[in-house]
PDB file of N, CA and C in Angstrom:
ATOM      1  N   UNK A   1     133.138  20.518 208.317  1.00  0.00           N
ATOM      2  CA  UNK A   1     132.780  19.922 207.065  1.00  0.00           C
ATOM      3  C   UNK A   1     133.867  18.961 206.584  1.00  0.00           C
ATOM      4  N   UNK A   2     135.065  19.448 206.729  1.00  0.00           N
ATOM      5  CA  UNK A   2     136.248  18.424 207.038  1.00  0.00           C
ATOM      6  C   UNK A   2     136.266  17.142 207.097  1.00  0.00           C
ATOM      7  N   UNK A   3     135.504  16.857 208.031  1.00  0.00           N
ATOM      8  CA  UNK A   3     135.482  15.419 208.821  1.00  0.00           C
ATOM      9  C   UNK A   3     133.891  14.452 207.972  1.00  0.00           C
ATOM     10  N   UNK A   4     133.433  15.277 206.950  1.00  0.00           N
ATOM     11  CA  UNK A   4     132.264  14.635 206.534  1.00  0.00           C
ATOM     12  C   UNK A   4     132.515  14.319 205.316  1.00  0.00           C
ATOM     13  N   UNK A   5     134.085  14.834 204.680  1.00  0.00           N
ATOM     14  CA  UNK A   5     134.480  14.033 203.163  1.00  0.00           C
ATOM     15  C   UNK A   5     135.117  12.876 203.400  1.00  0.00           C
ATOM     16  N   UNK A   6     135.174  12.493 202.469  1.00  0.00           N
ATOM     17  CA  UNK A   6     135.868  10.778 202.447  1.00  0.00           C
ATOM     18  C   UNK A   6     137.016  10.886 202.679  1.00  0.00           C
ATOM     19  N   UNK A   7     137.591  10.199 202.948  1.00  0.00           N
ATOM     20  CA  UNK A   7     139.083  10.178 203.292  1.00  0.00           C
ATOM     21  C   UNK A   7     139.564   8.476 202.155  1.00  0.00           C
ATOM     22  N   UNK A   8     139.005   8.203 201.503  1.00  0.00           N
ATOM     23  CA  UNK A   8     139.214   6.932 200.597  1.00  0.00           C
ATOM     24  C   UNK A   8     140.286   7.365 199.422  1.00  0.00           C
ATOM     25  N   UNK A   9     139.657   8.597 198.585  1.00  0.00           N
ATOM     26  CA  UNK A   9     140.720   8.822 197.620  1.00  0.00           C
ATOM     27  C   UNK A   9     141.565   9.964 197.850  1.00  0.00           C
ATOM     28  N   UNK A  10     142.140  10.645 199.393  1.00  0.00           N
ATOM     29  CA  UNK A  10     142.560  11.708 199.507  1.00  0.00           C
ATOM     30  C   UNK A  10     143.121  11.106 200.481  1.00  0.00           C
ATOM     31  N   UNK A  11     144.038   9.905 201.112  1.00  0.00           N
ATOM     32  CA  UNK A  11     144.467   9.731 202.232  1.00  0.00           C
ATOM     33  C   UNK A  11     145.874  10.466 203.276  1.00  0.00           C
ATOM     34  N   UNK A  12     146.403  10.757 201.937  1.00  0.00           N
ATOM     35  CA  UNK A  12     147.552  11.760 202.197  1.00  0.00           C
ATOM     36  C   UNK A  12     146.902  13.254 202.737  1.00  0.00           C
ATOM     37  N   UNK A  13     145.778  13.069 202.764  1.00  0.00           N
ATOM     38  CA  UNK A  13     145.843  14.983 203.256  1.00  0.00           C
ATOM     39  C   UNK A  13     145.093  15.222 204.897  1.00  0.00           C
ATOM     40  N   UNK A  14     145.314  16.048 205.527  1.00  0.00           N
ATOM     41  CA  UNK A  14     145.044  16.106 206.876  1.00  0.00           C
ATOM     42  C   UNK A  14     143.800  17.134 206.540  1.00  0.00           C
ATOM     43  N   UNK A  15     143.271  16.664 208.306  1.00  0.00           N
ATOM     44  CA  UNK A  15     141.695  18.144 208.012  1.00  0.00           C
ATOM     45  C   UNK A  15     142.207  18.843 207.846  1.00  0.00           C
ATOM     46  N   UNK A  16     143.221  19.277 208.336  1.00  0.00           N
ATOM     47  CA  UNK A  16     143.432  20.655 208.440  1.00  0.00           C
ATOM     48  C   UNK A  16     143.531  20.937 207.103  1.00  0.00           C
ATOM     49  N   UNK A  17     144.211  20.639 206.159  1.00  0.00           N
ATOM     50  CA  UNK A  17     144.111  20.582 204.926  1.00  0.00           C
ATOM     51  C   UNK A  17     143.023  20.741 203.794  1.00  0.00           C
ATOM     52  N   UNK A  18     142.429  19.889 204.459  1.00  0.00           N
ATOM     53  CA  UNK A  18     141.013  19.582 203.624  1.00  0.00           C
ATOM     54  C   UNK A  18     140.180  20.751 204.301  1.00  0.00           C
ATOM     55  N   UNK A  19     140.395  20.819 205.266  1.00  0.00           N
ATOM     56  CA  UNK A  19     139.192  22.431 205.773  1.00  0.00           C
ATOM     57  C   UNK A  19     140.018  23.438 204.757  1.00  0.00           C
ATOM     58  N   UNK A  20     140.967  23.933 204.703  1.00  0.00           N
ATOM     59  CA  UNK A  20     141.641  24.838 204.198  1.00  0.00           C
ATOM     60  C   UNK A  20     141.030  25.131 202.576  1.00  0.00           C
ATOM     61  N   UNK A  21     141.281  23.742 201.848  1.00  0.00           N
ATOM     62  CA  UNK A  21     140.613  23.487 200.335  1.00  0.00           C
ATOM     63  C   UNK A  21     138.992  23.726 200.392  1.00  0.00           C
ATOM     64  N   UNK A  22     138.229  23.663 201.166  1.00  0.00           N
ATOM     65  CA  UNK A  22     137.071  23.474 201.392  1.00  0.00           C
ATOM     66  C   UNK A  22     136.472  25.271 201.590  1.00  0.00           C
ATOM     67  N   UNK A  23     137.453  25.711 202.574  1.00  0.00           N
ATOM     68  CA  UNK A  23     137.155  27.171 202.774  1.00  0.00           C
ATOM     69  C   UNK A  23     137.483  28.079 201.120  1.00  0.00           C
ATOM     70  N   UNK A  24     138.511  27.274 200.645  1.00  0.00           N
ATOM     71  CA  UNK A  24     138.644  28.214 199.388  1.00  0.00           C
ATOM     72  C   UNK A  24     137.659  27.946 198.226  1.00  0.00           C
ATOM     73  N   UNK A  25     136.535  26.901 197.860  1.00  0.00           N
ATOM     74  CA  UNK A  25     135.458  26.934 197.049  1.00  0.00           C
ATOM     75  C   UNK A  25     134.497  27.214 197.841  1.00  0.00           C
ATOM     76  N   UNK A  26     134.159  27.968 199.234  1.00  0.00           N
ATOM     77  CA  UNK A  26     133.046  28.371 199.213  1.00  0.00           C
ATOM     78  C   UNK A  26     133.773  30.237 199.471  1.00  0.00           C
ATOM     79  N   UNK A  27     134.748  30.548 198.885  1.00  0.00           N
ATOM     80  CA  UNK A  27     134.965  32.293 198.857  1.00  0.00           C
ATOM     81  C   UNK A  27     134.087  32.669 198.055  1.00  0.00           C
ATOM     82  N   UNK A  28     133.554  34.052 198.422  1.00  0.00           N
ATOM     83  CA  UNK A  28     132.301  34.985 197.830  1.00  0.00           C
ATOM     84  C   UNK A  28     131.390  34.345 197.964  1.00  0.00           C
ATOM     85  N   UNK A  29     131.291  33.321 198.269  1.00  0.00           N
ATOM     86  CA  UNK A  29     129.378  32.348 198.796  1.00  0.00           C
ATOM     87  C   UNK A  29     129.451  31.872 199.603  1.00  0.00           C
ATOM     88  N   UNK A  30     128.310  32.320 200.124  1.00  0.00           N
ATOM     89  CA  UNK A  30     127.436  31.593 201.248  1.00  0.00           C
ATOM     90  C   UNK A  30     126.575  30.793 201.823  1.00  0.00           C
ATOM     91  N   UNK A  31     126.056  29.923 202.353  1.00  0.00           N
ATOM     92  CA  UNK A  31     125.019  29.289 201.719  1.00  0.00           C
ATOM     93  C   UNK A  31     124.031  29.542 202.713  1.00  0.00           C
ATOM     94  N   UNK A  32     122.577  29.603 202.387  1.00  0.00           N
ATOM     95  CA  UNK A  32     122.017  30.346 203.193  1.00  0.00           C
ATOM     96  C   UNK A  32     120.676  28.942 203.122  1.00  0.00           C
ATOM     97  N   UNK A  33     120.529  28.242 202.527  1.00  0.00           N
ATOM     98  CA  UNK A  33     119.535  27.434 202.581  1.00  0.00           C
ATOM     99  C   UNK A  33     119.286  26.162 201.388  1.00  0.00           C
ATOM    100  N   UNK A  34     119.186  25.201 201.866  1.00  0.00           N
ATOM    101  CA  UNK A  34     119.307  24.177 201.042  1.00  0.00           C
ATOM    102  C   UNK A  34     117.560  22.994 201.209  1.00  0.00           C
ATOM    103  N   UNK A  35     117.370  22.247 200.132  1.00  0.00           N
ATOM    104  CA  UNK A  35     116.359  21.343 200.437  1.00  0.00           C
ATOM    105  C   UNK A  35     116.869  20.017 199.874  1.00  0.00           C
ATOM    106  N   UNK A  36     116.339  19.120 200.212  1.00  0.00           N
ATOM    107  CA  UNK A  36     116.737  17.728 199.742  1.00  0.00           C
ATOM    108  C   UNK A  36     115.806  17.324 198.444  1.00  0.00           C
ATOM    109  N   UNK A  37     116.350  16.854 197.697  1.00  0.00           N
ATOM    110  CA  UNK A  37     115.198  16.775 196.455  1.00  0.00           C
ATOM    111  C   UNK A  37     115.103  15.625 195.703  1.00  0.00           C
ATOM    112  N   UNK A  38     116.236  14.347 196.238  1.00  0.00           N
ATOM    113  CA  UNK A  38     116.012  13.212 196.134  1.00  0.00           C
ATOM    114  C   UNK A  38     117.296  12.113 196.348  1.00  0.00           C
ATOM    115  N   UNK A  39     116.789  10.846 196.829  1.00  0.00           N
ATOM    116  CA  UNK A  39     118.306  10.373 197.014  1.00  0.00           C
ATOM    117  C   UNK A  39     118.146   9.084 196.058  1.00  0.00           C
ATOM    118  N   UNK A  40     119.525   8.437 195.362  1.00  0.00           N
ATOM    119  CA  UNK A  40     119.319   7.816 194.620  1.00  0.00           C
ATOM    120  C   UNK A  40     120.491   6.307 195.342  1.00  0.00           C
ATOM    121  N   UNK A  41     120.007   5.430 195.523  1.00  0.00           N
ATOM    122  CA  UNK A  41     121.290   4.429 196.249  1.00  0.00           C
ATOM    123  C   UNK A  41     121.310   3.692 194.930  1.00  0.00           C
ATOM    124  N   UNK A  42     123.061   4.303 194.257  1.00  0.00           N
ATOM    125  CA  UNK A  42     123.420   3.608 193.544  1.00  0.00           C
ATOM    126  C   UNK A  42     123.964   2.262 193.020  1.00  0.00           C
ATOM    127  N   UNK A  43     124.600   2.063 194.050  1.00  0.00           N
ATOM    128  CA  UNK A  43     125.357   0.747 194.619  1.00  0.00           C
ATOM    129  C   UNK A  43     125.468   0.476 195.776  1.00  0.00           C
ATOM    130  N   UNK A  44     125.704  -1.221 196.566  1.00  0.00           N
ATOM    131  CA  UNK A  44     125.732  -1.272 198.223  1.00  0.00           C
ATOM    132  C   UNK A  44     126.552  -0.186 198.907  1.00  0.00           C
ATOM    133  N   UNK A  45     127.493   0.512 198.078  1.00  0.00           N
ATOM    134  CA  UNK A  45     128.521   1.830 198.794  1.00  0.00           C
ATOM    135  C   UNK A  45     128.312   3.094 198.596  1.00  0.00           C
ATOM    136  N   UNK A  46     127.251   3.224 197.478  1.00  0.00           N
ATOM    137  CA  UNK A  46     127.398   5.226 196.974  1.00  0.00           C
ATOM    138  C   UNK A  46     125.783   4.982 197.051  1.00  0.00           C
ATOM    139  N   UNK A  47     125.666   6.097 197.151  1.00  0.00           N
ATOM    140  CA  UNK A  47     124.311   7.229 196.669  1.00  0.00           C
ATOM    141  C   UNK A  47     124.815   8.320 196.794  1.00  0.00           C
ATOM    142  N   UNK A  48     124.021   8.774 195.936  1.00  0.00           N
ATOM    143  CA  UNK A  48     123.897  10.548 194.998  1.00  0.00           C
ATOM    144  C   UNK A  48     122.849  11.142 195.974  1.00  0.00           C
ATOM    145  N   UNK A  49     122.289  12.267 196.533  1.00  0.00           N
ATOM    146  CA  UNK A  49     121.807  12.919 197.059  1.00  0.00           C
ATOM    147  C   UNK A  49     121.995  14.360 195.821  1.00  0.00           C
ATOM    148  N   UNK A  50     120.532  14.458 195.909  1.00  0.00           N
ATOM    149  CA  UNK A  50     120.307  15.716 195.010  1.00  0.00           C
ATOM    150  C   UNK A  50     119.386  16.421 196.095  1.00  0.00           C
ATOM    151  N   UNK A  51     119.908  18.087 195.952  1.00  0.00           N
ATOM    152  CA  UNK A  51     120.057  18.879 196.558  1.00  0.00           C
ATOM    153  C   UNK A  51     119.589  20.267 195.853  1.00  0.00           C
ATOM    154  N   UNK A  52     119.014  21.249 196.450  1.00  0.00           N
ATOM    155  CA  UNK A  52     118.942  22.705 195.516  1.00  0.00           C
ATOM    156  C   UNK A  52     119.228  23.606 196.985  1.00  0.00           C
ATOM    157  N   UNK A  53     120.174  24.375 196.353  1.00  0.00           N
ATOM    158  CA  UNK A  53     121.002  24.875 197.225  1.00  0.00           C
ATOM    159  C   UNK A  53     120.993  26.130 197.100  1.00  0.00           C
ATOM    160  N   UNK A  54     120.784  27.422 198.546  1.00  0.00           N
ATOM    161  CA  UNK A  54     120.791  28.846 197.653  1.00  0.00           C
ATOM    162  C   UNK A  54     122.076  29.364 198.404  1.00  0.00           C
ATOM    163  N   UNK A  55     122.374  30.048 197.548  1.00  0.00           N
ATOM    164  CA  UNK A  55     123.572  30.951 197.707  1.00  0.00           C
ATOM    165  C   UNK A  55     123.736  32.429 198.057  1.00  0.00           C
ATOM    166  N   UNK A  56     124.458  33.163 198.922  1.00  0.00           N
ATOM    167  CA  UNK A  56     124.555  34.679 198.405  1.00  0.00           C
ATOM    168  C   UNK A  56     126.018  35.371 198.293  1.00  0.00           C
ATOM    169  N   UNK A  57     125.601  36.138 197.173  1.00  0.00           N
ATOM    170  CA  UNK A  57     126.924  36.472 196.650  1.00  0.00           C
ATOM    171  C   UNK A  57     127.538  37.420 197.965  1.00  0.00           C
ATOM    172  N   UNK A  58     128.833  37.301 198.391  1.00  0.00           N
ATOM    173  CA  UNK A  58     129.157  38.047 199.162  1.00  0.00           C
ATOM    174  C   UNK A  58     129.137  39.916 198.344  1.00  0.00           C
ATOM    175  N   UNK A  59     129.854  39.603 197.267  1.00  0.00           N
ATOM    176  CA  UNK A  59     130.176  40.964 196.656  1.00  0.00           C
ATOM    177  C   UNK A  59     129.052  41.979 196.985  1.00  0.00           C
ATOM    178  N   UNK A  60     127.866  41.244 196.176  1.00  0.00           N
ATOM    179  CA  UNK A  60     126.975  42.055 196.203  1.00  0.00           C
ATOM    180  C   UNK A  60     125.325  41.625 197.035  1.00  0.00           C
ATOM    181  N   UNK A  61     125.392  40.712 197.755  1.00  0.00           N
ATOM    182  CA  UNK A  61     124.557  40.330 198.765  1.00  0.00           C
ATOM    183  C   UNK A  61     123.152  39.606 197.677  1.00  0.00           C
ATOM    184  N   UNK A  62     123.642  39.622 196.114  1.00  0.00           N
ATOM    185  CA  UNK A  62     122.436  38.808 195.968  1.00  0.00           C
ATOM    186  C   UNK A  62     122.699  37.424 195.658  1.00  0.00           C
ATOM    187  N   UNK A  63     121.448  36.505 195.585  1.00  0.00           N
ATOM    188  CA  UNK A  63     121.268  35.541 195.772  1.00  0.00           C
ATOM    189  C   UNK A  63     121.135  34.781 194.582  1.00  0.00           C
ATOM    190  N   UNK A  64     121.307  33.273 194.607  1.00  0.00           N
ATOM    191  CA  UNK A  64     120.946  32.055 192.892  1.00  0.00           C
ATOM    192  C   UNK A  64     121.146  30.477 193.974  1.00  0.00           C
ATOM    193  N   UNK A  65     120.210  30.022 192.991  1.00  0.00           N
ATOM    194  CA  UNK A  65     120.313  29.111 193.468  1.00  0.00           C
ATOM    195  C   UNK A  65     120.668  27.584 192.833  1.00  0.00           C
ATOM    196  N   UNK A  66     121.153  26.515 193.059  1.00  0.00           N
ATOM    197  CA  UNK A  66     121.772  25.367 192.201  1.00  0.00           C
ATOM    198  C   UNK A  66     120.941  24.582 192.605  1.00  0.00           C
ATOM    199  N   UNK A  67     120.803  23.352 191.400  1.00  0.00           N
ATOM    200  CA  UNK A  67     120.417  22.200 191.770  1.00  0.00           C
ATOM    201  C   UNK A  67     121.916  21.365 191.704  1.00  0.00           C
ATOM    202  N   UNK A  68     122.298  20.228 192.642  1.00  0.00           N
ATOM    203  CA  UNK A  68     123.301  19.591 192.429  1.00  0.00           C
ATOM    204  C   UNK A  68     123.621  18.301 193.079  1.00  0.00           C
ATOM    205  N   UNK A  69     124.185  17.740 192.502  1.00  0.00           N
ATOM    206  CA  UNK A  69     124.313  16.126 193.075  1.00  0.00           C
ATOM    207  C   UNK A  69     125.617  15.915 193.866  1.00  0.00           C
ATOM    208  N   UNK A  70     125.665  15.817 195.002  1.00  0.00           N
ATOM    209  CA  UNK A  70     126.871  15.088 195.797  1.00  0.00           C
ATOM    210  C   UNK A  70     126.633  13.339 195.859  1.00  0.00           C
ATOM    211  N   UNK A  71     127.954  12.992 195.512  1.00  0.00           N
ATOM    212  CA  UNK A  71     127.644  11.453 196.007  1.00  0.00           C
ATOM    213  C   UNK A  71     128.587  11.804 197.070  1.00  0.00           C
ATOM    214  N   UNK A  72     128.291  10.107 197.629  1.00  0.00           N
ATOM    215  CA  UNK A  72     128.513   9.710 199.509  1.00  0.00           C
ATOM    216  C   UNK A  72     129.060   8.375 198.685  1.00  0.00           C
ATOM    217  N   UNK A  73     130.007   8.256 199.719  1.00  0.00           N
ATOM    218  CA  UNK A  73     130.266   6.302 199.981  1.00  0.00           C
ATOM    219  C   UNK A  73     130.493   6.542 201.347  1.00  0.00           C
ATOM    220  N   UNK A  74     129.629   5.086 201.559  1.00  0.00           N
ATOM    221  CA  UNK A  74     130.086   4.093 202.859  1.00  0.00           C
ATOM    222  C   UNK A  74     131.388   4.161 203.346  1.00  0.00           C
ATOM    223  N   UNK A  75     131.589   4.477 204.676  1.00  0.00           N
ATOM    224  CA  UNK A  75     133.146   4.222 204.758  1.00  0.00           C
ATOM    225  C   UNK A  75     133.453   4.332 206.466  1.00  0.00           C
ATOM    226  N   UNK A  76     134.431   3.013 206.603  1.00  0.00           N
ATOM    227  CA  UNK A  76     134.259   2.514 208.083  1.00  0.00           C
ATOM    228  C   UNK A  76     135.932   3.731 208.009  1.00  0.00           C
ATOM    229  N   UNK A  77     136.482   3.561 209.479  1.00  0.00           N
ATOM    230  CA  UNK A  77     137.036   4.970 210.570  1.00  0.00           C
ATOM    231  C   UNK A  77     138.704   4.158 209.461  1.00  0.00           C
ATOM    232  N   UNK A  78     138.523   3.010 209.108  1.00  0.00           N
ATOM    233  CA  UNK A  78     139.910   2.971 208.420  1.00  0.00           C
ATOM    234  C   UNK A  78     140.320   3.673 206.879  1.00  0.00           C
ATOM    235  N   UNK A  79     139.128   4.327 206.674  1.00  0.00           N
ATOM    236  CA  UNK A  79     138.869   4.788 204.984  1.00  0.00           C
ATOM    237  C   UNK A  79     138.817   4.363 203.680  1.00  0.00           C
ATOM    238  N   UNK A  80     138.236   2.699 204.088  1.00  0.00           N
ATOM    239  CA  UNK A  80     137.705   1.661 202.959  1.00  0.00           C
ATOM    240  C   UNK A  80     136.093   2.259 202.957  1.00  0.00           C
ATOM    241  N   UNK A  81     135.887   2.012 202.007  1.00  0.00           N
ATOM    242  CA  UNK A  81     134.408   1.727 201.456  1.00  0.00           C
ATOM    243  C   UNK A  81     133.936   0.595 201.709  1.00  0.00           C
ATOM    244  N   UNK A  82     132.742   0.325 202.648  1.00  0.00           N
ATOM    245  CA  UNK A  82     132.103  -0.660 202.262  1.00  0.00           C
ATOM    246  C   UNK A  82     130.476  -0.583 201.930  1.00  0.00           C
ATOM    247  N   UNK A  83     130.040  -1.946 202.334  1.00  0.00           N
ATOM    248  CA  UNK A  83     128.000  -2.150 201.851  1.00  0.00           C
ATOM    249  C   UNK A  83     128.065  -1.650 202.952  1.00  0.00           C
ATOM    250  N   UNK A  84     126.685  -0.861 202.369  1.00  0.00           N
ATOM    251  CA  UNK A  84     125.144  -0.366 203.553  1.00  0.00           C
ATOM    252  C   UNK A  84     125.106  -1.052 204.284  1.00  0.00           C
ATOM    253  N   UNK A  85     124.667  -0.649 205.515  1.00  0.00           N
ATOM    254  CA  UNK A  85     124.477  -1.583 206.464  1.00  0.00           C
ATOM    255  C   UNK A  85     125.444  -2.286 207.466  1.00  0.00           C
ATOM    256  N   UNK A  86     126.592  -1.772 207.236  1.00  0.00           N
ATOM    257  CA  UNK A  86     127.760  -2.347 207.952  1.00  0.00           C
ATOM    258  C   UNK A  86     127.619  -1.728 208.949  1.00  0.00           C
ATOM    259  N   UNK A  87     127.231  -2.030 210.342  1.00  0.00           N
ATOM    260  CA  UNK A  87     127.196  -1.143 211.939  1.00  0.00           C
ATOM    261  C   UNK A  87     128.265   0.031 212.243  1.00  0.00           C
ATOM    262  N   UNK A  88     129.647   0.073 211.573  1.00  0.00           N
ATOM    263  CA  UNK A  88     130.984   0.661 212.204  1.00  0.00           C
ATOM    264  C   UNK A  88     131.142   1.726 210.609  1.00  0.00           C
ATOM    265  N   UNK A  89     130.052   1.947 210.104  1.00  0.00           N
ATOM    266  CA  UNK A  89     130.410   2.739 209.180  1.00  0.00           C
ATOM    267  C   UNK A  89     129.726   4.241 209.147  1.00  0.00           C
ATOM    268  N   UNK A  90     130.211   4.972 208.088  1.00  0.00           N
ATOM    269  CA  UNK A  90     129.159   6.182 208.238  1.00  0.00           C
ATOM    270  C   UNK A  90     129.552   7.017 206.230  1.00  0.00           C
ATOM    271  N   UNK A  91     128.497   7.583 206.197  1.00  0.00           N
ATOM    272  CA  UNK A  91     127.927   8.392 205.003  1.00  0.00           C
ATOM    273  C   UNK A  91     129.434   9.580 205.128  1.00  0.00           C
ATOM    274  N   UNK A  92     129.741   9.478 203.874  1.00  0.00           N
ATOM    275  CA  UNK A  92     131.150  10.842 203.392  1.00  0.00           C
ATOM    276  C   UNK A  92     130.985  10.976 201.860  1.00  0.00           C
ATOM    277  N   UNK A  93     131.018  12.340 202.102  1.00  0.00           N
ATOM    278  CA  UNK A  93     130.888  13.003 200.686  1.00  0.00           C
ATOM    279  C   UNK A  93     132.493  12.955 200.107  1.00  0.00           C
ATOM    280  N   UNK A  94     131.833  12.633 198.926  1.00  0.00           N
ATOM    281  CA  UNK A  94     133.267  12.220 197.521  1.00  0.00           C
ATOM    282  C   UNK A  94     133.653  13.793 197.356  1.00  0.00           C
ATOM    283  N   UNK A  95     135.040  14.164 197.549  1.00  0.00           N
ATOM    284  CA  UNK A  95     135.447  15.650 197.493  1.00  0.00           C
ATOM    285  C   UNK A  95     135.166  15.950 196.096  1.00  0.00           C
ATOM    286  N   UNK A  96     135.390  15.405 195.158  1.00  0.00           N
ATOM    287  CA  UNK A  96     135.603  15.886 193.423  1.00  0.00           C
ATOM    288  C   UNK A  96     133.453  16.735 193.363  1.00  0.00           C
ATOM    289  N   UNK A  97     132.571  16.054 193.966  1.00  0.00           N
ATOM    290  CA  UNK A  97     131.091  16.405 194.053  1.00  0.00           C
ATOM    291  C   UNK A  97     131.485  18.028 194.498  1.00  0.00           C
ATOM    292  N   UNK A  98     132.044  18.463 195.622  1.00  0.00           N
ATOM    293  CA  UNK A  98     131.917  19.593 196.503  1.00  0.00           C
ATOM    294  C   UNK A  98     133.087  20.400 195.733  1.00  0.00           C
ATOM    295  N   UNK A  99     133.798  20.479 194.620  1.00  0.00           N
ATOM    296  CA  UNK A  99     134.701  20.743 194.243  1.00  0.00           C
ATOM    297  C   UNK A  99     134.332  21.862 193.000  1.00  0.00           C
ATOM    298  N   UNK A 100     132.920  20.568 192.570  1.00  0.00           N
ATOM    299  CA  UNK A 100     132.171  21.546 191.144  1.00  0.00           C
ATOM    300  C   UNK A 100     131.872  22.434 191.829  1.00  0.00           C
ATOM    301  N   UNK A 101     130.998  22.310 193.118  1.00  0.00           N
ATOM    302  CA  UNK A 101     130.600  23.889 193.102  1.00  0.00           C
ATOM    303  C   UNK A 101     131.588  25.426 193.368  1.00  0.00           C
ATOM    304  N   UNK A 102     133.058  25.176 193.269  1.00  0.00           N
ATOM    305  CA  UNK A 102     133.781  26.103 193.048  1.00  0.00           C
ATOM    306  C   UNK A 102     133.272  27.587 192.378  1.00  0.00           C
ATOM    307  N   UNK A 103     133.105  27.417 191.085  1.00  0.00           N
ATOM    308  CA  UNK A 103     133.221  27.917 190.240  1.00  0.00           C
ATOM    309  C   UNK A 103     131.187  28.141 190.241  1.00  0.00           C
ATOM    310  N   UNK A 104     130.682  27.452 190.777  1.00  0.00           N
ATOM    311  CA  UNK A 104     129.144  27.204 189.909  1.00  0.00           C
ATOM    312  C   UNK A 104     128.583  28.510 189.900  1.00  0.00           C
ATOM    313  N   UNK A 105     128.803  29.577 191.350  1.00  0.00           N
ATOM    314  CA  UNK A 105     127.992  31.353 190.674  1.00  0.00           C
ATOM    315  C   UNK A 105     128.546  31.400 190.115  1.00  0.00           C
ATOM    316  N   UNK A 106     129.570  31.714 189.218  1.00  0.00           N
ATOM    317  CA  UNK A 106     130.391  32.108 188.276  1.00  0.00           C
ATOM    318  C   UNK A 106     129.207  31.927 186.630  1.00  0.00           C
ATOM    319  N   UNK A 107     129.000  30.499 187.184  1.00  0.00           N
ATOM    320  CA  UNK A 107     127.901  29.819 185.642  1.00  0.00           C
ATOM    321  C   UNK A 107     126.313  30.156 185.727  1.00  0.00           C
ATOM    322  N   UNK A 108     125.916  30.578 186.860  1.00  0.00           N
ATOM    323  CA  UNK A 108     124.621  30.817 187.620  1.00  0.00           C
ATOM    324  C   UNK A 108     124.038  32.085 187.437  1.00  0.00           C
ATOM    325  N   UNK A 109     125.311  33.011 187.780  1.00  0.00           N
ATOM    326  CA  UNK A 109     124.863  34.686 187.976  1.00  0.00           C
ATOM    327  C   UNK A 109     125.453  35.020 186.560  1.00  0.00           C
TER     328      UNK A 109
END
């Protein structure tokens, strides 16, 4: 999952790093099933992807589920952003999106 955030506003940090941060907002959840529920292309570089996502609590094995928006930017292997459509680029999720859901069973259950 590492390798599918942006590297634009986090350039100082290594995967290894970023897996590490990544493993610690999904402790006590799991995710067990997700659907796509709409994508929105905001600008030639971002879209929002909305998502409902289910969860299970490790503690106690039950389940909730979120609706939630990750945005993406465009972004070629040097970690600029650019427009859609550029051949040498690819879709990365903005870390601060994957960050809310830290805390979100906490607001859910």
């Amino acid at each position: 999952m590492a390798k599918l955030v942006s590297k634009y506003f986090s350039k100082e940090k290594t995967i290894g790093k970023q897996a590490g941060e990544l493993r610690e907002i999904f402790v006590g959840k799991e995710l067990i099933d997700f659907e796509l529920v709409n994508v929105h292309d905001n600008a030639p570089a971002i879209s929002e992807i909305e998502v409902l996502l289910e969860f299970q609590r490790e503690e106690d094995s039950s389940t909730f589920e979120i609706q939630h928006i990750f945005r993406l930017c465009y972004e070629v292997e040097s970690d600029d952003i650019v427009a859609r459509g550029y051949k040498e680029a690819n879709w990365k999720i903005m870390l601060h999106t994957i960050q809310e859901l830290e805390y979100m069973y906490v607001r859910e259950g």
